[in-house]
PDB file of N, CA and C in Angstrom:
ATOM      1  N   UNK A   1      76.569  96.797  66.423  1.00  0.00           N
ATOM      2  CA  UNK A   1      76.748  97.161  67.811  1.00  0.00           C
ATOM      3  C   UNK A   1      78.007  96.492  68.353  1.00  0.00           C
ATOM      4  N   UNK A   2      79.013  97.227  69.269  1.00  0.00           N
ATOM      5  CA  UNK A   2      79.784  96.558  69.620  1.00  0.00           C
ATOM      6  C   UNK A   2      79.807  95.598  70.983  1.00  0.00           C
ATOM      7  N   UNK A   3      80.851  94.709  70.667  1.00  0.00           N
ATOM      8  CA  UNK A   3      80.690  93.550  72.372  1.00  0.00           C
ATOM      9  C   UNK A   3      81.235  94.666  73.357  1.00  0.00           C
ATOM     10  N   UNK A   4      80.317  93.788  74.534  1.00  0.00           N
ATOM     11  CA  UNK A   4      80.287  94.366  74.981  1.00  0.00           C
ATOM     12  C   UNK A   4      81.750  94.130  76.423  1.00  0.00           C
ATOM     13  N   UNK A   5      82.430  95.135  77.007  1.00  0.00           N
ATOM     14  CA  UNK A   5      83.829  94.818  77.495  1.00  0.00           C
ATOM     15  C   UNK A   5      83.775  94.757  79.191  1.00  0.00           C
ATOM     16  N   UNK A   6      83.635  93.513  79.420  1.00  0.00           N
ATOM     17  CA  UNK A   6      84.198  93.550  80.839  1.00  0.00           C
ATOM     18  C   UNK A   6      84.994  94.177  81.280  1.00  0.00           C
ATOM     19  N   UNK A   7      84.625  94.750  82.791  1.00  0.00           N
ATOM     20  CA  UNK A   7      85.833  95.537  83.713  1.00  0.00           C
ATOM     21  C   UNK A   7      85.947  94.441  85.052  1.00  0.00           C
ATOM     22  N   UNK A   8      87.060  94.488  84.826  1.00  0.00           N
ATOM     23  CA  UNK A   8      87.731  93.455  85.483  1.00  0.00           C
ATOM     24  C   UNK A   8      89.047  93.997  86.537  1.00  0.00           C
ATOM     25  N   UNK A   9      89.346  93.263  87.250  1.00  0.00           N
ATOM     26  CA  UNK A   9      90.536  93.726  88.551  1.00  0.00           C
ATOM     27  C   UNK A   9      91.723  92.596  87.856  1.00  0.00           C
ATOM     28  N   UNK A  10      93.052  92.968  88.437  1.00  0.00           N
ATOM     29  CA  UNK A  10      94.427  92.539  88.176  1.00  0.00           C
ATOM     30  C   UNK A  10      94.155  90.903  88.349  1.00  0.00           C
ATOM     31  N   UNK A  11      93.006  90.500  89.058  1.00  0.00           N
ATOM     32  CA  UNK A  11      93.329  88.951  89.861  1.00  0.00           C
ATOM     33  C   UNK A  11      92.598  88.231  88.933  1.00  0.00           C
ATOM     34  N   UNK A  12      91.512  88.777  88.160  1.00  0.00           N
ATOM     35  CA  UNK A  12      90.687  88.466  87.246  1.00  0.00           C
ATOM     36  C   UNK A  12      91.568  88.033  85.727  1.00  0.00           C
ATOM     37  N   UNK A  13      92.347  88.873  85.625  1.00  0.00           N
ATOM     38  CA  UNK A  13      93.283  88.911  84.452  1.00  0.00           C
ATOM     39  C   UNK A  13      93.455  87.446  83.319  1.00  0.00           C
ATOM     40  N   UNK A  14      94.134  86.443  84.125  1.00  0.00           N
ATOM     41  CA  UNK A  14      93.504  85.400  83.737  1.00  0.00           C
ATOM     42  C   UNK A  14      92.637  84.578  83.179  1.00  0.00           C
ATOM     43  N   UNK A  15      91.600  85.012  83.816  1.00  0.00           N
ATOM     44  CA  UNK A  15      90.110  84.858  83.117  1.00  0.00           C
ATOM     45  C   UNK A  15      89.756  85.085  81.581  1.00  0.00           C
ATOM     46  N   UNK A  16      90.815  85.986  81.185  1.00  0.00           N
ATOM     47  CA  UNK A  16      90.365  86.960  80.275  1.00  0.00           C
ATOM     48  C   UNK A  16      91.431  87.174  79.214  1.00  0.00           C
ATOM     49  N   UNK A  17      92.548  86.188  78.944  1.00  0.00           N
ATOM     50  CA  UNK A  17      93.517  86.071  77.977  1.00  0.00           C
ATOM     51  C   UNK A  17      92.625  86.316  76.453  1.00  0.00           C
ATOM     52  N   UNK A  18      93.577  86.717  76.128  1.00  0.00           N
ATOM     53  CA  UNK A  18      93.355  87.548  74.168  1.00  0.00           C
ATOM     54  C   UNK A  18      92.049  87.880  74.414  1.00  0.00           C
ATOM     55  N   UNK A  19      91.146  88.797  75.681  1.00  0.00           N
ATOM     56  CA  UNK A  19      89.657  89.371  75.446  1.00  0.00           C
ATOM     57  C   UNK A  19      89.816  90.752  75.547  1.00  0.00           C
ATOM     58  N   UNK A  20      88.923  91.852  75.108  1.00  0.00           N
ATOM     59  CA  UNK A  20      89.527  92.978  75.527  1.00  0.00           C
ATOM     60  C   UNK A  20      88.182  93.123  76.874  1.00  0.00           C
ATOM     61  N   UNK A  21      89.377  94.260  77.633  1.00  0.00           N
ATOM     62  CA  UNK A  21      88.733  94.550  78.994  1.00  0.00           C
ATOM     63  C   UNK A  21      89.174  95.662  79.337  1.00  0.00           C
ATOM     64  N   UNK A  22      88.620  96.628  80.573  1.00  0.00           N
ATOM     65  CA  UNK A  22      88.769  97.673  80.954  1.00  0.00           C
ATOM     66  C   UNK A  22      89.041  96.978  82.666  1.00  0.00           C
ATOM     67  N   UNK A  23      90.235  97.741  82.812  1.00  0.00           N
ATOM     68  CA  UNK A  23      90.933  98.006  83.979  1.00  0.00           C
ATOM     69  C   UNK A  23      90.551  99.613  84.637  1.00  0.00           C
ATOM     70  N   UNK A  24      89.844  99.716  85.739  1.00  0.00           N
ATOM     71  CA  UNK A  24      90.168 100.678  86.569  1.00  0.00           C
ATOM     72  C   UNK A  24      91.642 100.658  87.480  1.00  0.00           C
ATOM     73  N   UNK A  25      91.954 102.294  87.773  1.00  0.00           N
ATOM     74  CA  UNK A  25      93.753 101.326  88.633  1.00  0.00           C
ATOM     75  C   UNK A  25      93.904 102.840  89.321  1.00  0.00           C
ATOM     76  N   UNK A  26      94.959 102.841  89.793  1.00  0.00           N
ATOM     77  CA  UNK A  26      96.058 103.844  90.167  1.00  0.00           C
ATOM     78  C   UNK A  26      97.301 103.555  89.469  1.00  0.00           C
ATOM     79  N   UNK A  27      97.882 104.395  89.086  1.00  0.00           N
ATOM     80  CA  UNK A  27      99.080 103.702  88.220  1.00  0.00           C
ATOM     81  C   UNK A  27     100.084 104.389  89.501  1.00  0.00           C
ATOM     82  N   UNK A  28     101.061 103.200  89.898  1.00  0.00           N
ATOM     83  CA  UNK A  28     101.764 103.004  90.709  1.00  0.00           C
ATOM     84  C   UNK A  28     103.173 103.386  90.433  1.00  0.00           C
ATOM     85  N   UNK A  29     103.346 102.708  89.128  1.00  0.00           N
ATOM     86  CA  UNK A  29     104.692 103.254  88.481  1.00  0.00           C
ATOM     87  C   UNK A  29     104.849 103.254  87.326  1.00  0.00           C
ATOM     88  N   UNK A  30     105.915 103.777  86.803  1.00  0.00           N
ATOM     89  CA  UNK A  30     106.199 103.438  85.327  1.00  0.00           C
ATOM     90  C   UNK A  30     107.341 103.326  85.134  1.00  0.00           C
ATOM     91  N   UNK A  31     107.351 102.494  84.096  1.00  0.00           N
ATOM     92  CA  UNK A  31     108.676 101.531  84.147  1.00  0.00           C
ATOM     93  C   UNK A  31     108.927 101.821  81.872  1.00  0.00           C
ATOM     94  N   UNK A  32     109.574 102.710  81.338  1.00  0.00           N
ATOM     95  CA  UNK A  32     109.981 102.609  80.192  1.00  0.00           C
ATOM     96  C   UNK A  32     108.555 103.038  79.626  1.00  0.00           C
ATOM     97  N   UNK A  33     108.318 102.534  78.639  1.00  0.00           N
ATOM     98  CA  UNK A  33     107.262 102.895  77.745  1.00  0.00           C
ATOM     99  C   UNK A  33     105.937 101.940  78.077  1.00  0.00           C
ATOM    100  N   UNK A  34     105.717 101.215  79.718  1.00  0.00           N
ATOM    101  CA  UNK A  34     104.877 100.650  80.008  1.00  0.00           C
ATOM    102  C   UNK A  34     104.657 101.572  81.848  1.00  0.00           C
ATOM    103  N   UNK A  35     103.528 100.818  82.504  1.00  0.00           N
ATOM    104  CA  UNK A  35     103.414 101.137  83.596  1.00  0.00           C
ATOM    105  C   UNK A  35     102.413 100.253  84.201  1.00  0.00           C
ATOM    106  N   UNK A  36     102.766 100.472  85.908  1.00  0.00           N
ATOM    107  CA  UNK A  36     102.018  99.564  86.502  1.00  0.00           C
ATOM    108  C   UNK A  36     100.848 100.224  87.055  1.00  0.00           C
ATOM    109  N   UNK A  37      99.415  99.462  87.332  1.00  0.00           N
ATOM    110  CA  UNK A  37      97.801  99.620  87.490  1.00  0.00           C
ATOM    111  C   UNK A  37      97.966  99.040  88.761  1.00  0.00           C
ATOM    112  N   UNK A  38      97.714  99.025  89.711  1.00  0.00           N
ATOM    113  CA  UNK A  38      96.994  98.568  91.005  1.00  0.00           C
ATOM    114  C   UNK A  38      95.284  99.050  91.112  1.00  0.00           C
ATOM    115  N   UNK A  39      95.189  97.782  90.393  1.00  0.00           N
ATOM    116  CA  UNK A  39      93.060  97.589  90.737  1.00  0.00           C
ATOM    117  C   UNK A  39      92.490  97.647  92.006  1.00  0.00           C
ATOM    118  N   UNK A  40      91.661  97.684  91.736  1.00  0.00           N
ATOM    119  CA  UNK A  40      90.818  97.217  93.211  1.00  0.00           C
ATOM    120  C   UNK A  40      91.091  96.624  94.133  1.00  0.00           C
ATOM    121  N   UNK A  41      91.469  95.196  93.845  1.00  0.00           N
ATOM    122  CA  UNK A  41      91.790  94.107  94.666  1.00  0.00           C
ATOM    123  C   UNK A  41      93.455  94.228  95.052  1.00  0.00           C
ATOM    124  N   UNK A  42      93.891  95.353  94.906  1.00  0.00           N
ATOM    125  CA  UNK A  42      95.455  95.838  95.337  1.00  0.00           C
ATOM    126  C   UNK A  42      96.276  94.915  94.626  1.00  0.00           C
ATOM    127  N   UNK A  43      95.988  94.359  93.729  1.00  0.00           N
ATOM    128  CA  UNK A  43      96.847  93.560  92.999  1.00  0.00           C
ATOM    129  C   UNK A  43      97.075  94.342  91.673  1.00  0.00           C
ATOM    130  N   UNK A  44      98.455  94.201  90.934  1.00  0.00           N
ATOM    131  CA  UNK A  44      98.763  94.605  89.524  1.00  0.00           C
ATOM    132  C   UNK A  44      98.703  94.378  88.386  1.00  0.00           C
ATOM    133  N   UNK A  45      99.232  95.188  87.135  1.00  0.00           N
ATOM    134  CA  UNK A  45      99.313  94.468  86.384  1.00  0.00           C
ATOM    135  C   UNK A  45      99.917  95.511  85.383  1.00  0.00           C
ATOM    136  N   UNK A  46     100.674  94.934  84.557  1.00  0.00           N
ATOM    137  CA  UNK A  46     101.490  95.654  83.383  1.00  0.00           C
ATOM    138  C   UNK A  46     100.952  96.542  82.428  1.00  0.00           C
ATOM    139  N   UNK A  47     100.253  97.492  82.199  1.00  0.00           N
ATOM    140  CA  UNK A  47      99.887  98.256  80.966  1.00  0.00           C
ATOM    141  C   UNK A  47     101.113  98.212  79.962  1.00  0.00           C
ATOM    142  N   UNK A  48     100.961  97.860  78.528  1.00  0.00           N
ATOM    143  CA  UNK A  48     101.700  98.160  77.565  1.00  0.00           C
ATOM    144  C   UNK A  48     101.194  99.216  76.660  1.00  0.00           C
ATOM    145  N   UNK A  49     101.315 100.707  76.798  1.00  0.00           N
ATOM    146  CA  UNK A  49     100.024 101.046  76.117  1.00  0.00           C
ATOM    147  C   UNK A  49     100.253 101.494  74.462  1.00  0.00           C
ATOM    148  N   UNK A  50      99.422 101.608  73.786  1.00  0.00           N
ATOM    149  CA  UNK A  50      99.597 101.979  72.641  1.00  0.00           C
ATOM    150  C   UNK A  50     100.133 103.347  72.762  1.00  0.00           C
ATOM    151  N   UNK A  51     100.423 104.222  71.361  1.00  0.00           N
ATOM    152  CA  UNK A  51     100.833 105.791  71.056  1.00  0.00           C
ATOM    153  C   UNK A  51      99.975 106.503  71.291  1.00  0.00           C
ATOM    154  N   UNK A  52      98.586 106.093  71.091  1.00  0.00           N
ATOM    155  CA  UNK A  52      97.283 106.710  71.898  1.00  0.00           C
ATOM    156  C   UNK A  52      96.776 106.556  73.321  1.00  0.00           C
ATOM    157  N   UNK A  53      97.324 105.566  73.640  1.00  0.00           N
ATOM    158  CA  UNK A  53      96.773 105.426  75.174  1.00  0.00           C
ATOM    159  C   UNK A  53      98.019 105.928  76.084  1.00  0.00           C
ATOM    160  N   UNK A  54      97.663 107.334  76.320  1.00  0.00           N
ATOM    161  CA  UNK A  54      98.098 108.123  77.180  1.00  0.00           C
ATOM    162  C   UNK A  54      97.447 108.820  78.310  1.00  0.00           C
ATOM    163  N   UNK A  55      98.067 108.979  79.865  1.00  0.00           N
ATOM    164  CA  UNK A  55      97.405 109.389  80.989  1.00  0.00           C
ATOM    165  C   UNK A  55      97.890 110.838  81.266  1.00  0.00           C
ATOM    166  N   UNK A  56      97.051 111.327  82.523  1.00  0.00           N
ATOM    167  CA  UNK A  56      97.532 112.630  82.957  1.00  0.00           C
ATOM    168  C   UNK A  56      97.133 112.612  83.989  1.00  0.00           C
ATOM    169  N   UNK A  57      96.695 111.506  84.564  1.00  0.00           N
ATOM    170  CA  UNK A  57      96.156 111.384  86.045  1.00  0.00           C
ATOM    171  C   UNK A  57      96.134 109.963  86.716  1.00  0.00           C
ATOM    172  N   UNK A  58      96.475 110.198  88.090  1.00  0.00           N
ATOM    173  CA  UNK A  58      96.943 108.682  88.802  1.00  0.00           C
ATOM    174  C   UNK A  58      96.092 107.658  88.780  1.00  0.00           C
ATOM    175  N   UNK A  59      94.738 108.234  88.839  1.00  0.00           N
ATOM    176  CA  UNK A  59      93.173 107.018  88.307  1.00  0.00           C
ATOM    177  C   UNK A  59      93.234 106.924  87.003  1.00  0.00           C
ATOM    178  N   UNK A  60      93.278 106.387  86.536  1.00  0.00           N
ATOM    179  CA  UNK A  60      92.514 105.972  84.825  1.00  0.00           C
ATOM    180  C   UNK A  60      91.545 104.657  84.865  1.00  0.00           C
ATOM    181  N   UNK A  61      91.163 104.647  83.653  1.00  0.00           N
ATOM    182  CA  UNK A  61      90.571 103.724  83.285  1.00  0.00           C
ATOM    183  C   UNK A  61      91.246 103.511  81.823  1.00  0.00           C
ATOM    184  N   UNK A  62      91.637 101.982  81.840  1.00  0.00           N
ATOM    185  CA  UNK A  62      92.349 101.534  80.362  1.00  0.00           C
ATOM    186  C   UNK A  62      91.439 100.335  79.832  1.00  0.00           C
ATOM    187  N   UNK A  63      91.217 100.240  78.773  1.00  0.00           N
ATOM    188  CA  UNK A  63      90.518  99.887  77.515  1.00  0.00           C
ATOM    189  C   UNK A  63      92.082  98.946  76.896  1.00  0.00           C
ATOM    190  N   UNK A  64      92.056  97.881  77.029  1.00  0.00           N
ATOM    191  CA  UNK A  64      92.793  97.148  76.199  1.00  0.00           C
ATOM    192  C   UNK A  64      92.553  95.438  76.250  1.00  0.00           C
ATOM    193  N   UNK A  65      93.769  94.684  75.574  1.00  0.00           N
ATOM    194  CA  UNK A  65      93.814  93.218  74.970  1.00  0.00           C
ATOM    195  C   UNK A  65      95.009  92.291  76.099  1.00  0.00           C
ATOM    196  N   UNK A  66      94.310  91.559  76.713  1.00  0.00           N
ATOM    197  CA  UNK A  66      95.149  90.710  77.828  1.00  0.00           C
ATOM    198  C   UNK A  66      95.583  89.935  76.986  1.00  0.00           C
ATOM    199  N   UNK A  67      96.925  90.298  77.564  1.00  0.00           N
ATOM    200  CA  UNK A  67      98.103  89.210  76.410  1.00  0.00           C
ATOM    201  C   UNK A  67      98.262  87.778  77.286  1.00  0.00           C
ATOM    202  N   UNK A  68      99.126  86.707  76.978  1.00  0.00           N
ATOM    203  CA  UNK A  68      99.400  85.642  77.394  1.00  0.00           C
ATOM    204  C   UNK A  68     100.129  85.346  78.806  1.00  0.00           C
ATOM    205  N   UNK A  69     100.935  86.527  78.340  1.00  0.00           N
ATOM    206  CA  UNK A  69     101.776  87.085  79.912  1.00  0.00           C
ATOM    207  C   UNK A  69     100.996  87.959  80.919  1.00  0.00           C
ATOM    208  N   UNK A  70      99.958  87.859  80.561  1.00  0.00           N
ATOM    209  CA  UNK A  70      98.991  88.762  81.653  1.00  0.00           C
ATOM    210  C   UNK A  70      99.120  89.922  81.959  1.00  0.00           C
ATOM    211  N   UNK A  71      99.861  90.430  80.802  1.00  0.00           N
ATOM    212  CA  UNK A  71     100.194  92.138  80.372  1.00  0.00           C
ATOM    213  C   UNK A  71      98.900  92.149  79.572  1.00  0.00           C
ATOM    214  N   UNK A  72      98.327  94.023  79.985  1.00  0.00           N
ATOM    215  CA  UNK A  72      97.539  93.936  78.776  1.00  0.00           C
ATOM    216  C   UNK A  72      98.001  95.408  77.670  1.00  0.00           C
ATOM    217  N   UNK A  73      97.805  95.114  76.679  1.00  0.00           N
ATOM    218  CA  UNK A  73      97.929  95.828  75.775  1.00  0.00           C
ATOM    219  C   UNK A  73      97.204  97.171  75.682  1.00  0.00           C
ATOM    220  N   UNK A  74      97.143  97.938  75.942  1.00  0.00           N
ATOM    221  CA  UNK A  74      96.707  99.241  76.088  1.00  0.00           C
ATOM    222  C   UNK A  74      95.950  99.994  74.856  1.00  0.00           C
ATOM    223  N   UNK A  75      94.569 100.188  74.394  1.00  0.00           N
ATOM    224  CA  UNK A  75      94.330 100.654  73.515  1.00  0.00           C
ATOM    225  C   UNK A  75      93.474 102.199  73.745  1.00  0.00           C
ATOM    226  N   UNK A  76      93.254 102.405  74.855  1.00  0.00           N
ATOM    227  CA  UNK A  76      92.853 103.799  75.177  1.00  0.00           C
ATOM    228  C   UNK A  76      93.201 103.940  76.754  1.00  0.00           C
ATOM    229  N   UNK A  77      92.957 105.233  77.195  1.00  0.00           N
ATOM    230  CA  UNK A  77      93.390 105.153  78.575  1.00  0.00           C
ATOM    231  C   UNK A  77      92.284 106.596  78.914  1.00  0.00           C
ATOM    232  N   UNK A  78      91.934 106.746  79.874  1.00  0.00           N
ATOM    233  CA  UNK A  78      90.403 107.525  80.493  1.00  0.00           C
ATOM    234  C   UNK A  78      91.100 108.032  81.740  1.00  0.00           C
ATOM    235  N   UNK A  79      91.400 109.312  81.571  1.00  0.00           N
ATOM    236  CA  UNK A  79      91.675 109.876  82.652  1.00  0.00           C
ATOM    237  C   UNK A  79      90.618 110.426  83.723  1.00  0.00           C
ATOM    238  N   UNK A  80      90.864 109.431  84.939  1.00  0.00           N
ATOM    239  CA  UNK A  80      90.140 110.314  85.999  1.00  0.00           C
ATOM    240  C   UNK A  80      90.269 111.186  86.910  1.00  0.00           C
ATOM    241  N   UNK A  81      89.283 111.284  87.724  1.00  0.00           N
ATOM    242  CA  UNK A  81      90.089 112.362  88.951  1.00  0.00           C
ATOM    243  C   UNK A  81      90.752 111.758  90.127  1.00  0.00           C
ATOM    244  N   UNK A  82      91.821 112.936  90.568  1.00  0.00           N
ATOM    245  CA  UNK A  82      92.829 112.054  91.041  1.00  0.00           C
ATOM    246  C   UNK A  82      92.280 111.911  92.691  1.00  0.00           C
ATOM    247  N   UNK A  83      91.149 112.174  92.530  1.00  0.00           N
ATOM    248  CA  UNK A  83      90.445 112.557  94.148  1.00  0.00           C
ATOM    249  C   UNK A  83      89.527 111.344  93.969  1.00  0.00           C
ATOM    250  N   UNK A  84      89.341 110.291  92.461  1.00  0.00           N
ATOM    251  CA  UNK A  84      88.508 109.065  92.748  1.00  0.00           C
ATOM    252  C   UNK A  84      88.453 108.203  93.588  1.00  0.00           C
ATOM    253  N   UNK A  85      87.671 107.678  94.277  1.00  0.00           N
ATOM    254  CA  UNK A  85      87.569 107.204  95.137  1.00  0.00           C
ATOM    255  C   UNK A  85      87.880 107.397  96.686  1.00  0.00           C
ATOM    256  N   UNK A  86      88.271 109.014  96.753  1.00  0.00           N
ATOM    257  CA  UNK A  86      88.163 109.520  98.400  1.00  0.00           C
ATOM    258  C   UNK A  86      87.164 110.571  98.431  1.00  0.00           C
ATOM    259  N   UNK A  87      86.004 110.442  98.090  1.00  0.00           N
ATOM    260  CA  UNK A  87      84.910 110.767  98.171  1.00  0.00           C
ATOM    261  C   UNK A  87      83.997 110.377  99.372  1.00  0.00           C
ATOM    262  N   UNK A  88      82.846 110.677  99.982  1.00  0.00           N
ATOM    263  CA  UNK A  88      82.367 109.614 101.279  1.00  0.00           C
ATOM    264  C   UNK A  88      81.093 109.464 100.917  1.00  0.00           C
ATOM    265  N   UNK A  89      81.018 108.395 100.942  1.00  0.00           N
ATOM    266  CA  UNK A  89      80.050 106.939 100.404  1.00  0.00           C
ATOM    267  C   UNK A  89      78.602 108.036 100.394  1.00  0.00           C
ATOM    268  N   UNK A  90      77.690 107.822 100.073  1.00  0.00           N
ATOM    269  CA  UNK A  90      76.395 108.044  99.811  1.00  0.00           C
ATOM    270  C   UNK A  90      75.513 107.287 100.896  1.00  0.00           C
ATOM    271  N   UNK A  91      76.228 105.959 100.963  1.00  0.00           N
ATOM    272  CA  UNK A  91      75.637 105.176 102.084  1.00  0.00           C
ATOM    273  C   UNK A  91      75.771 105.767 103.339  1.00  0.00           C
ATOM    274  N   UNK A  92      77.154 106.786 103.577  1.00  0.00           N
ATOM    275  CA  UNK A  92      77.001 107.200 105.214  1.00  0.00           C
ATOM    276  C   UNK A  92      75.889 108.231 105.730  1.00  0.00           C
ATOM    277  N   UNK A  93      75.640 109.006 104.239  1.00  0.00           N
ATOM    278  CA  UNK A  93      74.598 109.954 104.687  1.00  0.00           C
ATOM    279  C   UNK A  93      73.101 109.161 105.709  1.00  0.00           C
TER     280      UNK A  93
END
């Protein structure tokens, strides 16, 4: 069975050097053959992604290895919808 992978926000990052983790984000920009995630907590962080971890939508979810520099290494990437999170709460009903 595999371990099991924390999802974690940009501020958390730290926490979590050489572990793998899943980032929810908006990808904000891209910069060369990397790009930037803005999590939850509106803070960032570097995706480096692998040849497989490729997006097609501004939400994803990435699956990768927090490096030393608090880049993380990109080993899959989960495209969501780009309407995630402007949905209205369940709670307002």
């Amino acid at each position: 069975m595999d371990k099991p992978t924390p999802r974690i926000n940009a501020g958390m990052i730290q926490q979590y050097t050489t572990s793998t983790v899943r980032l929810v984000g908006r990808v904000v920009q891209s910069q060369g053959n990397s790009f930037i995630l803005e999590t939850s907590d509106g803070n960032t962080v570097c995706i480096n992604p692998a040849v497989e971890c490729t997006h097609n939508a501004q939400h994803i979810e990435v699956l990768g290895k927090v490096e030393s520099d608090g880049a993380v290494s990109g080993f899959t990437a989960t495209d969501l919808s780009d309407n995630f999170g402007k949905s209205p709460s369940l709670w307002s009903l």
